[in-house]
N, C-alpha and C. Protein backbone atom coordinates (compact mmCIF):
# COMPACT_ATOMS: atom_id res chain seq x y z
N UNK A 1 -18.89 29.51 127.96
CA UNK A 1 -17.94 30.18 128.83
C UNK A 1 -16.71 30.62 128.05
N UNK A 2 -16.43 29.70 126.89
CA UNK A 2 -14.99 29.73 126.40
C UNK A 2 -15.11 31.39 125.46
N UNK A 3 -16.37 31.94 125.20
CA UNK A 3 -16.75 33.00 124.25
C UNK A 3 -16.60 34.31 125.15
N UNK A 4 -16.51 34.26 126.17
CA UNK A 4 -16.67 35.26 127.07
C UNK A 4 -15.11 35.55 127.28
N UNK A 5 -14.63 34.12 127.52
CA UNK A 5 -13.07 34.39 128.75
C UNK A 5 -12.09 34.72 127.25
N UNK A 6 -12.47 34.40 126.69
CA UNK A 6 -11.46 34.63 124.95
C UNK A 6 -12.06 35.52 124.11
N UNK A 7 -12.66 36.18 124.12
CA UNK A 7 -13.37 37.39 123.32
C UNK A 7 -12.13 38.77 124.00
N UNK A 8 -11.28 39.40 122.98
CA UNK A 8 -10.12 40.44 123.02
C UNK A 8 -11.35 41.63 122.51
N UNK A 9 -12.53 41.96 122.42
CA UNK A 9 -12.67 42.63 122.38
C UNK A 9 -13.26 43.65 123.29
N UNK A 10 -13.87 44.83 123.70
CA UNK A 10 -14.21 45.72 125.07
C UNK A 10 -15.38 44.47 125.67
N UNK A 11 -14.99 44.57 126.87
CA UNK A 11 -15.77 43.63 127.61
C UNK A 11 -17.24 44.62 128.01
N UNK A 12 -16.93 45.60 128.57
CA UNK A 12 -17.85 46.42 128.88
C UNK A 12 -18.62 47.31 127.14
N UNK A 13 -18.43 46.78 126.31
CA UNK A 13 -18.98 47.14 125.04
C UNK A 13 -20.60 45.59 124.71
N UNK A 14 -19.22 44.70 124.80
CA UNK A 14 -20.41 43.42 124.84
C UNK A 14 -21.42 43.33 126.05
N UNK A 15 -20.80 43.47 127.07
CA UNK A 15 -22.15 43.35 128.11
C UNK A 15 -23.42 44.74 127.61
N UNK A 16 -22.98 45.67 127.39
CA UNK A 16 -23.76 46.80 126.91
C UNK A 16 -24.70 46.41 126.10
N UNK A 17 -23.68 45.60 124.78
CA UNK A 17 -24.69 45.00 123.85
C UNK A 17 -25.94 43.69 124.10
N UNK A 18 -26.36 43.06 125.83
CA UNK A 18 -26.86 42.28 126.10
C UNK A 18 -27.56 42.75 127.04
N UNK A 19 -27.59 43.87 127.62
CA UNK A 19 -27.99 44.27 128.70
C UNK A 19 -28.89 45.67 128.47
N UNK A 20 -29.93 46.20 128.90
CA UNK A 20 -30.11 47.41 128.61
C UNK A 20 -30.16 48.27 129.53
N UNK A 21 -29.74 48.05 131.06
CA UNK A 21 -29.32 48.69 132.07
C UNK A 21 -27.88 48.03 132.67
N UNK A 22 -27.22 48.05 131.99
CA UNK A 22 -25.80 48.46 132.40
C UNK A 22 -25.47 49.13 132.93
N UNK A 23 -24.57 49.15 134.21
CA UNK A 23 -23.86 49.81 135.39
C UNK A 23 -22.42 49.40 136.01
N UNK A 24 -21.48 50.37 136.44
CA UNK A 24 -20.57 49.98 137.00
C UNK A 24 -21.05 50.37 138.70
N UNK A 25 -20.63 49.42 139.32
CA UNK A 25 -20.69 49.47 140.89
C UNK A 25 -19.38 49.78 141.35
N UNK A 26 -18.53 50.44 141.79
CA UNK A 26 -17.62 51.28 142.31
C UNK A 26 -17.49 50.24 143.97
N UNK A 27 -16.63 50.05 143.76
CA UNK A 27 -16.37 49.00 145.61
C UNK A 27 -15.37 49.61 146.31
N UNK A 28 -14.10 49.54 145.56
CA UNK A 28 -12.99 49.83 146.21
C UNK A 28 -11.97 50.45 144.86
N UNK A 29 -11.22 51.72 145.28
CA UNK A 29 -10.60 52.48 144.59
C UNK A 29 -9.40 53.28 146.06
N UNK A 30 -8.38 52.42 145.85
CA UNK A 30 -7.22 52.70 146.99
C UNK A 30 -6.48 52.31 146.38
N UNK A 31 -5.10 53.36 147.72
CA UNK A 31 -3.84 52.35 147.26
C UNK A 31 -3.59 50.93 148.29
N UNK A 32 -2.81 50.09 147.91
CA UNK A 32 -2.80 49.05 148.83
C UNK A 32 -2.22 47.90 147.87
N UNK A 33 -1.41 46.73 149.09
CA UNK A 33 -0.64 45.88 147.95
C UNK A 33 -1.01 44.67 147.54
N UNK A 34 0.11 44.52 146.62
CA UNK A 34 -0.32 43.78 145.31
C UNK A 34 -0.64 41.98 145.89
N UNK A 35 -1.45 41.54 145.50
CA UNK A 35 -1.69 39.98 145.82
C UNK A 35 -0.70 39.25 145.50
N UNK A 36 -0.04 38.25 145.80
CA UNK A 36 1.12 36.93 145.81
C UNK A 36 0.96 36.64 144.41
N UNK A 37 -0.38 36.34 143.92
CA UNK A 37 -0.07 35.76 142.10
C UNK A 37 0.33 37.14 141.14
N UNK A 38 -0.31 38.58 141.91
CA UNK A 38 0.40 39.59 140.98
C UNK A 38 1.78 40.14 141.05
N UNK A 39 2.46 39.54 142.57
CA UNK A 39 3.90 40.04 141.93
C UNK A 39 4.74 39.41 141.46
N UNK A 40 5.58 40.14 140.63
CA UNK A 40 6.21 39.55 139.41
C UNK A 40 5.38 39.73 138.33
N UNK A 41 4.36 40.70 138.38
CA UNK A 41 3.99 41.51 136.91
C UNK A 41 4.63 42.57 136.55
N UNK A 42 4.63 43.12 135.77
CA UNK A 42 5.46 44.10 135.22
C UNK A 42 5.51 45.51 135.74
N UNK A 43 6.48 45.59 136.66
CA UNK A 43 5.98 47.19 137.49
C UNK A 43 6.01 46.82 139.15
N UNK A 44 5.21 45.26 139.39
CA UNK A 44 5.09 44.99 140.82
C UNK A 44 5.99 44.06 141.08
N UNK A 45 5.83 44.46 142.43
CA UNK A 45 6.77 43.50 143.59
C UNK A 45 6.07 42.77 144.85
N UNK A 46 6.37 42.04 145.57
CA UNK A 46 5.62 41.78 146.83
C UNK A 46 5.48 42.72 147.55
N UNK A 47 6.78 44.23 147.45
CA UNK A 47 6.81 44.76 148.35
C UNK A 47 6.25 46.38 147.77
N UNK A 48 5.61 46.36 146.39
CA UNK A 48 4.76 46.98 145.60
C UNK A 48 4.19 47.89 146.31
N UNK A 49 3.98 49.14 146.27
CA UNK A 49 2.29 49.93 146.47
C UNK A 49 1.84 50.10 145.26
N UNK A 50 0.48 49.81 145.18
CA UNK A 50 -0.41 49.74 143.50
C UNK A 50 -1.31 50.48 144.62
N UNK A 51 -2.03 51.21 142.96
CA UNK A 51 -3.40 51.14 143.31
C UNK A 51 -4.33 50.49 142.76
N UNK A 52 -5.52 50.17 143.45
CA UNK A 52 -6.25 49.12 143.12
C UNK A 52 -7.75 49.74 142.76
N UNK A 53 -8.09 48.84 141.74
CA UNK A 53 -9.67 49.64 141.42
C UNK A 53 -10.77 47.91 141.49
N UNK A 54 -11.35 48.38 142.32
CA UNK A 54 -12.23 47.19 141.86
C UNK A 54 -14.14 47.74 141.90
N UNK A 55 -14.70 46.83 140.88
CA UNK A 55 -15.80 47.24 140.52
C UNK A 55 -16.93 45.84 140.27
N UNK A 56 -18.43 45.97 140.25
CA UNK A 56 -18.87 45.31 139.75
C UNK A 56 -19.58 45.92 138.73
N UNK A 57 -19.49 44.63 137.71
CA UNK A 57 -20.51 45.30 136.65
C UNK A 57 -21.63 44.67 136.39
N UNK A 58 -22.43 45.59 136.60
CA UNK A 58 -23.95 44.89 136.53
C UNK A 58 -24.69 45.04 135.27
N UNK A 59 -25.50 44.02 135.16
CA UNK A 59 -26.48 43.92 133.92
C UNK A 59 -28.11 43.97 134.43
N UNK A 60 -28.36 44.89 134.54
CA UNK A 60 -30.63 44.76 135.19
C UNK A 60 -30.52 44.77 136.40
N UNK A 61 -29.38 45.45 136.87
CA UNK A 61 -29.32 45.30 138.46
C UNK A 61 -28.63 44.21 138.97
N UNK A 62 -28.07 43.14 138.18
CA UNK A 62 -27.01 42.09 138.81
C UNK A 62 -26.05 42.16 138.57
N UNK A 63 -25.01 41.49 139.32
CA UNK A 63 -23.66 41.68 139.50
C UNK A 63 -23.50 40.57 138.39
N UNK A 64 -22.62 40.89 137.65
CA UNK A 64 -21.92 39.97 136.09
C UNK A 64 -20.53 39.42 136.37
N UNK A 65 -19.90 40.73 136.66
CA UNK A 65 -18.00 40.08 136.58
C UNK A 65 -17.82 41.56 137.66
N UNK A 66 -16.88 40.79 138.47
CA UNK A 66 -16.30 41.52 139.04
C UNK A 66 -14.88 42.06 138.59
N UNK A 67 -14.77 43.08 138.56
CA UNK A 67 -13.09 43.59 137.74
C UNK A 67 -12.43 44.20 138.42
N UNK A 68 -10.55 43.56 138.52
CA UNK A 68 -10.13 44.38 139.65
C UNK A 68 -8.83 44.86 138.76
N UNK A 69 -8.44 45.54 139.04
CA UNK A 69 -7.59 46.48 138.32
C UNK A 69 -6.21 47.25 139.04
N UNK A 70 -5.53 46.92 138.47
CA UNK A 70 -3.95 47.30 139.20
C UNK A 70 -2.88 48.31 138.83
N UNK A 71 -2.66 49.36 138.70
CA UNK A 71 -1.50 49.70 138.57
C UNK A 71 -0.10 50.23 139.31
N UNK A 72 0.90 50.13 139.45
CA UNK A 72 2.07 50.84 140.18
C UNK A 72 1.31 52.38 140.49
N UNK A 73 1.85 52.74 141.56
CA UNK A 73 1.07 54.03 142.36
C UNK A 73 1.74 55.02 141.64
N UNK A 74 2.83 54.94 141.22
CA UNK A 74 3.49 56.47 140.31
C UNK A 74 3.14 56.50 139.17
N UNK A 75 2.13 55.91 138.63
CA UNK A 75 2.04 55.77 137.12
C UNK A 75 0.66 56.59 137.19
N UNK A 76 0.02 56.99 138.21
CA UNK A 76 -0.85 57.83 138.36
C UNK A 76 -0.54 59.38 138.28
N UNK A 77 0.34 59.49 138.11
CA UNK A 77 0.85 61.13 138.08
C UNK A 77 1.17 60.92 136.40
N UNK A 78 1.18 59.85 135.66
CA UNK A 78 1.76 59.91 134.39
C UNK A 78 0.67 58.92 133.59
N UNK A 79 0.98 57.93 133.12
CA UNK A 79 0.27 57.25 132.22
C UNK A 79 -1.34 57.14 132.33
N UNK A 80 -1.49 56.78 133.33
CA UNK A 80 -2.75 56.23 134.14
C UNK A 80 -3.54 57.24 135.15
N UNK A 81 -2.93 58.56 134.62
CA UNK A 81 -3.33 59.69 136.08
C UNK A 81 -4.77 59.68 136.17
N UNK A 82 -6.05 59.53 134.82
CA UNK A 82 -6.92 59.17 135.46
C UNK A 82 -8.27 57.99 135.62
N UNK A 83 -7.11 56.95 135.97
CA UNK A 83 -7.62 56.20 136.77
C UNK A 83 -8.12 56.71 138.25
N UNK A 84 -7.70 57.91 138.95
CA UNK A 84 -7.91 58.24 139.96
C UNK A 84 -9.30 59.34 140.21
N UNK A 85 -9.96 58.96 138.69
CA UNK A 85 -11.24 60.31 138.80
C UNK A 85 -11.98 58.95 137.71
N UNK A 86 -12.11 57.72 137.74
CA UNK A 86 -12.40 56.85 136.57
C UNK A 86 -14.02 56.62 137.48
N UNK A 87 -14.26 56.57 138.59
CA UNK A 87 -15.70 56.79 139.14
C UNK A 87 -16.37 55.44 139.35
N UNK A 88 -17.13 55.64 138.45
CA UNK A 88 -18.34 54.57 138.09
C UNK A 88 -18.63 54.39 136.71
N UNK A 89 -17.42 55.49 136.11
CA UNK A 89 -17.43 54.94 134.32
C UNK A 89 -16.68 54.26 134.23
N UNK A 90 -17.42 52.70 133.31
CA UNK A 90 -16.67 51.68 132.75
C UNK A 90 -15.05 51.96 132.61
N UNK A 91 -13.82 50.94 132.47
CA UNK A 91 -12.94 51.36 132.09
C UNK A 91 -12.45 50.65 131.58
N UNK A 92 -13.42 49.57 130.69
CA UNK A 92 -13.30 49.69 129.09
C UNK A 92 -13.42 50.70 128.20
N UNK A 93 -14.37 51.24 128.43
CA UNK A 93 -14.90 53.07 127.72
C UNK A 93 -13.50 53.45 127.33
N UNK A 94 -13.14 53.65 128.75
CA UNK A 94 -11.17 54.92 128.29
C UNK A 94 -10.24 53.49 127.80
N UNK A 95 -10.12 52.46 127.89
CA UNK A 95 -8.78 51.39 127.34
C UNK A 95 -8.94 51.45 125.91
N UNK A 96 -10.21 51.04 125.65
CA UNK A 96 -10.29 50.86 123.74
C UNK A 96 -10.56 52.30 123.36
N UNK A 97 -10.53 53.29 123.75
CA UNK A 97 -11.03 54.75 123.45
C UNK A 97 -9.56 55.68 123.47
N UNK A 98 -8.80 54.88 124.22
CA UNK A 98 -7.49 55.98 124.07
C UNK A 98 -6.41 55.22 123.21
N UNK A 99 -5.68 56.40 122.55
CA UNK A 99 -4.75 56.35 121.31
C UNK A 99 -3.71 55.33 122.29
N UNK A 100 -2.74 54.75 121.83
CA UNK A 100 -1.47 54.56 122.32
C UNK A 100 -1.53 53.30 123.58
N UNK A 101 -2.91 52.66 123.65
CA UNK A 101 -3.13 51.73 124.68
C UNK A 101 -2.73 50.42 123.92
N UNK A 102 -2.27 49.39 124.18
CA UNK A 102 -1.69 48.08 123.99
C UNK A 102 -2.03 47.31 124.53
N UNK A 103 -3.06 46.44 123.92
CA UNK A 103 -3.26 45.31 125.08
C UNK A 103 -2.50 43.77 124.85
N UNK A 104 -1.95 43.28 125.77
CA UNK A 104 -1.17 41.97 125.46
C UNK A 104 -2.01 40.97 125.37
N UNK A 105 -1.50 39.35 125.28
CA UNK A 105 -2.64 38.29 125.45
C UNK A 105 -3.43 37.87 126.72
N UNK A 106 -4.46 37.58 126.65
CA UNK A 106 -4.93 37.06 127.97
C UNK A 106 -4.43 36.05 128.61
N UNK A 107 -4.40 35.79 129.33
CA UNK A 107 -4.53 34.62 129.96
C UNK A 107 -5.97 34.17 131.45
N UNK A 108 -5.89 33.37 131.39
CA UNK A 108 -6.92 32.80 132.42
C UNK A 108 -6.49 32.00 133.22
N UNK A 109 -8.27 31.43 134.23
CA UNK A 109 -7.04 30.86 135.28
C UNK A 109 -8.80 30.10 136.40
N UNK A 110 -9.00 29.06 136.82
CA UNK A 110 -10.17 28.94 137.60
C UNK A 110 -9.66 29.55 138.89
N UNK A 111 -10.60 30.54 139.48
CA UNK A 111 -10.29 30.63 140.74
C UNK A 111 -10.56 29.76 141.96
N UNK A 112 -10.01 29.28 142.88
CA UNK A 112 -10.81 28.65 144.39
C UNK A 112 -11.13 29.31 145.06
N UNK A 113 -11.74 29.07 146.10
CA UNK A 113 -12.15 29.69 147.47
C UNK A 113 -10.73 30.52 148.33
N UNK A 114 -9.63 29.97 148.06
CA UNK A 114 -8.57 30.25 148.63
C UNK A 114 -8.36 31.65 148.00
N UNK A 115 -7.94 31.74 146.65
CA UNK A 115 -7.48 32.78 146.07
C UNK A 115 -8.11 34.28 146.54
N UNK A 116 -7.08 35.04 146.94
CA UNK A 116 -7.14 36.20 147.19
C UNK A 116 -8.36 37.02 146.41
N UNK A 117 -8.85 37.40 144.66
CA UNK A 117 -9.68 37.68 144.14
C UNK A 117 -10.98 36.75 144.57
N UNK A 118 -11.04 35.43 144.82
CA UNK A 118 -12.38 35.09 145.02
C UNK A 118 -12.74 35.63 146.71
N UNK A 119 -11.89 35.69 147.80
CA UNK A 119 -12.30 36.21 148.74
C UNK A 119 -12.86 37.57 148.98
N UNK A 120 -12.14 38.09 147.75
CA UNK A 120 -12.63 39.86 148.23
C UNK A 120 -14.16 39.65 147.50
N UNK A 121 -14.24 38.81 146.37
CA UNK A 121 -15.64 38.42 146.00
C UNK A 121 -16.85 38.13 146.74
N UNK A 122 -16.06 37.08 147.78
CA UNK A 122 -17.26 36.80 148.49
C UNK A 122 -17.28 37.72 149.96
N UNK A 123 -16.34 38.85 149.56
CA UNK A 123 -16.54 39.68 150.54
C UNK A 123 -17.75 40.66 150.47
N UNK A 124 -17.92 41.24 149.23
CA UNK A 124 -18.79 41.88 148.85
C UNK A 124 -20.32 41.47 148.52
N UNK A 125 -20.16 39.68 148.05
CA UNK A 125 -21.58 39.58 147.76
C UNK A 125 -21.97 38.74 148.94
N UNK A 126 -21.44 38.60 149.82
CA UNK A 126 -21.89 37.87 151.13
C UNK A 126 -21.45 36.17 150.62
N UNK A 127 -21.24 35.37 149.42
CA UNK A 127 -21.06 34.44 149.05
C UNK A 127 -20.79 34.27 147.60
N UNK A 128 -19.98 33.22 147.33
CA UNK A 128 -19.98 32.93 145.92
C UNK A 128 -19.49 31.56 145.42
N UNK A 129 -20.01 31.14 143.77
CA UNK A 129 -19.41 29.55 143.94
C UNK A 129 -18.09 29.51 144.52
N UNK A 130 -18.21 28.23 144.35
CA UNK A 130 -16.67 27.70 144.99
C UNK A 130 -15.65 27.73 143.87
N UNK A 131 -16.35 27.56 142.37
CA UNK A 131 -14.92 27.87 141.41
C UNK A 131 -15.77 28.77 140.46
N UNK A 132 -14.85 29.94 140.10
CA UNK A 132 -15.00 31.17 139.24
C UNK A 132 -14.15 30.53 138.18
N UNK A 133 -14.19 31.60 137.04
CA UNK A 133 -13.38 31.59 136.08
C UNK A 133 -13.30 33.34 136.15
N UNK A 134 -11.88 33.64 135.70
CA UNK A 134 -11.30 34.80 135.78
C UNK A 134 -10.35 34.79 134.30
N UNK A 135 -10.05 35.99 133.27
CA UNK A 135 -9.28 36.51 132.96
C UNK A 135 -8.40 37.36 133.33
N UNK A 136 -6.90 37.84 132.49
CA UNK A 136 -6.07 38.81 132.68
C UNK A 136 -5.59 39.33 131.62
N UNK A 137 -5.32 40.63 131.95
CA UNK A 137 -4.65 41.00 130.80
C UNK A 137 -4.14 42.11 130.95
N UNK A 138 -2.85 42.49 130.35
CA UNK A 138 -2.11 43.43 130.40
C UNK A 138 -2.47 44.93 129.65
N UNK A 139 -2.10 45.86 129.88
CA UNK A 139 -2.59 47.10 128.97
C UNK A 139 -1.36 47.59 129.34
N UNK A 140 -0.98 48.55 128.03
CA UNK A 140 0.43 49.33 128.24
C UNK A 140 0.21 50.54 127.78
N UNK A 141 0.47 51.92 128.49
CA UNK A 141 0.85 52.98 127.70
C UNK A 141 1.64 53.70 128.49
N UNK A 142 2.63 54.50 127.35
CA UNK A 142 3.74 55.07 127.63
C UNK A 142 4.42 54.04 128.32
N UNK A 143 4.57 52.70 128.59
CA UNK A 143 5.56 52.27 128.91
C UNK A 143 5.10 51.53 130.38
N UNK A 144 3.75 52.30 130.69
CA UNK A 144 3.47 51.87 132.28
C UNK A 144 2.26 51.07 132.29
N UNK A 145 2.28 49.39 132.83
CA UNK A 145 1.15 48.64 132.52
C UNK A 145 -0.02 49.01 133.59
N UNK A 146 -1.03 48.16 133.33
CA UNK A 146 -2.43 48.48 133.93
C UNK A 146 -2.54 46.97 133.70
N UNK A 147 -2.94 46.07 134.81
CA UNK A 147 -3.59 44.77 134.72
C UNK A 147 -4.81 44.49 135.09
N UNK A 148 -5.59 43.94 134.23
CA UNK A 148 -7.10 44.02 134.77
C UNK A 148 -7.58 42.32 134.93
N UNK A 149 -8.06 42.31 135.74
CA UNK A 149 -8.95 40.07 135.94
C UNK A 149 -9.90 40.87 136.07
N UNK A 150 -10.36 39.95 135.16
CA UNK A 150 -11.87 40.02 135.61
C UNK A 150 -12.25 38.73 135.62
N UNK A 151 -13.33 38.58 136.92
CA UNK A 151 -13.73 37.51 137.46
C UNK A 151 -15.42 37.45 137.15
N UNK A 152 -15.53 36.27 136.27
CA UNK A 152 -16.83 36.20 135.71
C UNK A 152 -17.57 35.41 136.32
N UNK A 153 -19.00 35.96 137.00
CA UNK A 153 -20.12 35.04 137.87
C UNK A 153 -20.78 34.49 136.89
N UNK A 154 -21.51 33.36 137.79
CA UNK A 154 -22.37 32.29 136.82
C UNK A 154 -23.74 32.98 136.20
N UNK A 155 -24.17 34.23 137.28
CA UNK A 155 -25.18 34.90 136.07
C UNK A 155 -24.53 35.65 134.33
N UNK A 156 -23.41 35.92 134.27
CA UNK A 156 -22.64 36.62 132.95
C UNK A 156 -23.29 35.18 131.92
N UNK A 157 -23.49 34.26 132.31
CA UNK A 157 -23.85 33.16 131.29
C UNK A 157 -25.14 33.27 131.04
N UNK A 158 -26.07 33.86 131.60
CA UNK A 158 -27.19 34.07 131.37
C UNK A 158 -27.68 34.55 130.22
N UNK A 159 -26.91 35.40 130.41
CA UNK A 159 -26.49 36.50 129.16
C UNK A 159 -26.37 36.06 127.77
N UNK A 160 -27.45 36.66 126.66
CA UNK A 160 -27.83 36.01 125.83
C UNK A 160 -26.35 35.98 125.02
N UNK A 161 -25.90 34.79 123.60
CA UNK A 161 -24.42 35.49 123.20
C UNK A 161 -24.21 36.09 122.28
């Protein structure tokens, strides 16, 4: 587990490299606000509008990690404008692919049943364990961040390393 949640390099590059039908699943791509543990990130507030991207990424047809993705809603006319046409292509592809992107350190975190990210989880797959493990991490360009968790299911271990 510890190779997955601490590996700084494209997440969606390594699953590629384990998988030979790789897919992004497209869930939710709105604006709407920021969760209680994300404000007080850089850009948000409680009283925030972000927009939010969330996706699953699948390996052979299964769901791997779910990734949800945040930025301030004006940073879409500027830094991040397209995040708003990003689809069903990975968005690792455009982070390690564009000039001038910065990524800070991770951090991690077990999720519960309580936490806001594991509910929208088990919103989508009808259920899920009771404790996840999730990363975070910051991305900067021009000045305007992008925060991405990704929340890793117990099949991503399957996954040869």
């Amino acid at each position: 587990m510890r190779g997955w949640l601490t590996d700084e390099g494209s997440l969606t590059a390594r699953l590629k490299a384990r998988c030979p039908d790789f897919r992004v699943r497209r869930l939710r791509t709105a604006p709407g606000a920021v969760h209680p543990d994300e404000t007080g990130l850089a850009g948000l507030h409680g009283s925030s509008r972000a927009y939010v991207r969330e996706v699953l990424l699948m390996c052979d047809g299964r769901p791997v990690v779910f990734a949800h993705s945040v930025v301030p809603v004006q940073t879409l006319r500027g830094a991040w404008r397209e995040l708003r046409h990003q689809g069903a292509k990975p968005l690792g592809e455009t982070l390690f692919a564009r000039r001038g992107v910065a990524r800070h350190p991770l951090s991690f975190r077990c999720l519960l049943p309580a936490h806001p990210l594991h509910r929208r989880l088990t919103h989508y797959l009808g259920r899920a364990p009771a404790r996840l493990w999730a990363r975070r991490s910051l991305f900067v360009r021009e000045g305007a961040p992008l925060w991405v968790t990704e929340v890793f299911l117990p099949t991503v271990f399957e996954l040869a390393p």
